[in-house]
Protein backbone atom coordinates (compact mmCIF):
# COMPACT_ATOMS: atom_id res chain seq x y z
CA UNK A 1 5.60 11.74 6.01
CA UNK A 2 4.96 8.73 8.18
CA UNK A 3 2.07 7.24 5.77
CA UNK A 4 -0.62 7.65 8.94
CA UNK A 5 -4.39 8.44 9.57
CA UNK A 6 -5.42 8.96 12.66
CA UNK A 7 -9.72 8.49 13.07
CA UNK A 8 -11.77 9.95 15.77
CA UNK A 9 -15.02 7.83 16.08
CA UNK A 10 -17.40 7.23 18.63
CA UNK A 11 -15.21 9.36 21.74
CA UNK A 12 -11.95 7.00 19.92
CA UNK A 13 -9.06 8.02 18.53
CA UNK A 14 -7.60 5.18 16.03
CA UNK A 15 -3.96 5.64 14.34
CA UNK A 16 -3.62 3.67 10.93
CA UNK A 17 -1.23 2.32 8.22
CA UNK A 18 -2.11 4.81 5.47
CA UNK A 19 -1.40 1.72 3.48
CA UNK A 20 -4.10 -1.04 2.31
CA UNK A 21 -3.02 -4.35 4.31
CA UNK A 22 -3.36 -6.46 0.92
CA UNK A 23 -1.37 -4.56 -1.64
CA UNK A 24 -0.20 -1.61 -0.12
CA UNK A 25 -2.37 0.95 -2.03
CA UNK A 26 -2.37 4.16 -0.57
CA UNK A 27 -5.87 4.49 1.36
CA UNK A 28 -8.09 7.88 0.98
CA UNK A 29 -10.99 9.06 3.12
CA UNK A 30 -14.57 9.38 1.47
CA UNK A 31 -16.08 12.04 3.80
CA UNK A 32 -19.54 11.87 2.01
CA UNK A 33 -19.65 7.81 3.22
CA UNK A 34 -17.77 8.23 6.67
CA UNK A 35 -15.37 5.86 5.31
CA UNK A 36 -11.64 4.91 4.60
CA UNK A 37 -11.64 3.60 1.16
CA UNK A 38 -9.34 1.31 -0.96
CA UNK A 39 -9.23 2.39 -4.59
CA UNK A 40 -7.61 -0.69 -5.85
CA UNK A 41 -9.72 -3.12 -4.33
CA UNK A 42 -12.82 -1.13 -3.93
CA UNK A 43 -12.78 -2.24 -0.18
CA UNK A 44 -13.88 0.60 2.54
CA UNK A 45 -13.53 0.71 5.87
CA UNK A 46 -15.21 1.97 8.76
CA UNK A 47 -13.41 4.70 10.75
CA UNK A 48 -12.22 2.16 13.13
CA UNK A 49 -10.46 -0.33 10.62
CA UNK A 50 -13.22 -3.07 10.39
CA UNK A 51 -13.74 -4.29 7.10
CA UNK A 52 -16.97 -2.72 6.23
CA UNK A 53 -17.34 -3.75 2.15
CA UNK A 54 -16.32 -4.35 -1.13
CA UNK A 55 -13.37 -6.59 -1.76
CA UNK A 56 -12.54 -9.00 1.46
CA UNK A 57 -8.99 -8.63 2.58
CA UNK A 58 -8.62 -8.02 6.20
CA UNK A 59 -8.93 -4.89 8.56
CA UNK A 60 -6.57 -1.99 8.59
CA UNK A 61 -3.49 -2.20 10.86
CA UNK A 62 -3.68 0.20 13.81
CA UNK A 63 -0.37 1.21 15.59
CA UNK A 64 -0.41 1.42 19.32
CA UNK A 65 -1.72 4.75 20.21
CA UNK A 66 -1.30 6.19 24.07
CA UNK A 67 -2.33 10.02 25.84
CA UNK A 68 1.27 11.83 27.09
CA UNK A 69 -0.50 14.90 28.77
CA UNK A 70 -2.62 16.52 26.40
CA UNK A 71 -0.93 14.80 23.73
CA UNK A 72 -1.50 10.98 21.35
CA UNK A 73 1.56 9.29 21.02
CA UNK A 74 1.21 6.95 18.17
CA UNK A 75 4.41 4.06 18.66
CA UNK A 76 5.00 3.47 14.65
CA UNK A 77 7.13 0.36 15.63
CA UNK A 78 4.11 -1.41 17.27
CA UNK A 79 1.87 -2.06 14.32
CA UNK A 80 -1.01 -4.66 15.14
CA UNK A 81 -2.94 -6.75 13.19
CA UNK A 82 -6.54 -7.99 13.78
CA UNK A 83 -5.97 -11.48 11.97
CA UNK A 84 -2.79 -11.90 14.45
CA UNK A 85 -3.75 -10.20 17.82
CA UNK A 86 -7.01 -9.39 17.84
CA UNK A 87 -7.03 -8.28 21.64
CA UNK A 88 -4.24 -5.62 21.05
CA UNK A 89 -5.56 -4.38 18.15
CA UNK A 90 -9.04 -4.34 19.64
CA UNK A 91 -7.87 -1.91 22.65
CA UNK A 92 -5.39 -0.23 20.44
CA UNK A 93 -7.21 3.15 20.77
CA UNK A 94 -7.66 6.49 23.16
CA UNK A 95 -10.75 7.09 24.88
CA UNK A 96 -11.73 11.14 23.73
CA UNK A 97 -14.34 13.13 25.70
């Protein structure tokens, strides 16, 4: 209902738009390739959000994402771009064991 994905990579925990930051087409996971994929721009994306290939438009938009107890918290009002903050969305993640 809130058009999310959260991605657990490398002991991370990333919390996406569920929407492609260029057009708004709804994103899908490719399982077999490890990646988010955009099927209107044929763009994929690694589990983190960086642009990995096919059509150039910019990384995914993570939301803030925080531990409460055993919990994630992802803030859906704090929604970070690379191209505009690049340090918040860089740390915008949880550390997983």
């Amino acid at each position: 209902a809130n058009d999310l994905i959260l991605a657990r990579w490398q002991n991370r925990v990333y919390a996406f738009s569920l929407r492609c930051p260029h057009r708004g087409t709804r994103l899908e996971w490719h399982a077999e390739e490890g990646r988010i994929f955009c099927p209107k721009h044929k763009a994929r994306f690694r589990p983190d959000g960086t642009y990995d290939s096919g059509r150039r438009t910019r990384a995914l938009d993570r939301y803030a994402v925080r531990r409460q107890g055993a919990q994630l918290v992802v803030d859906l009002a704090a929604v970070l771009r690379e191209d505009a903050d690049a340090l918040r969305w860089a740390t915008a993640a949880v550390t997983v064991a």
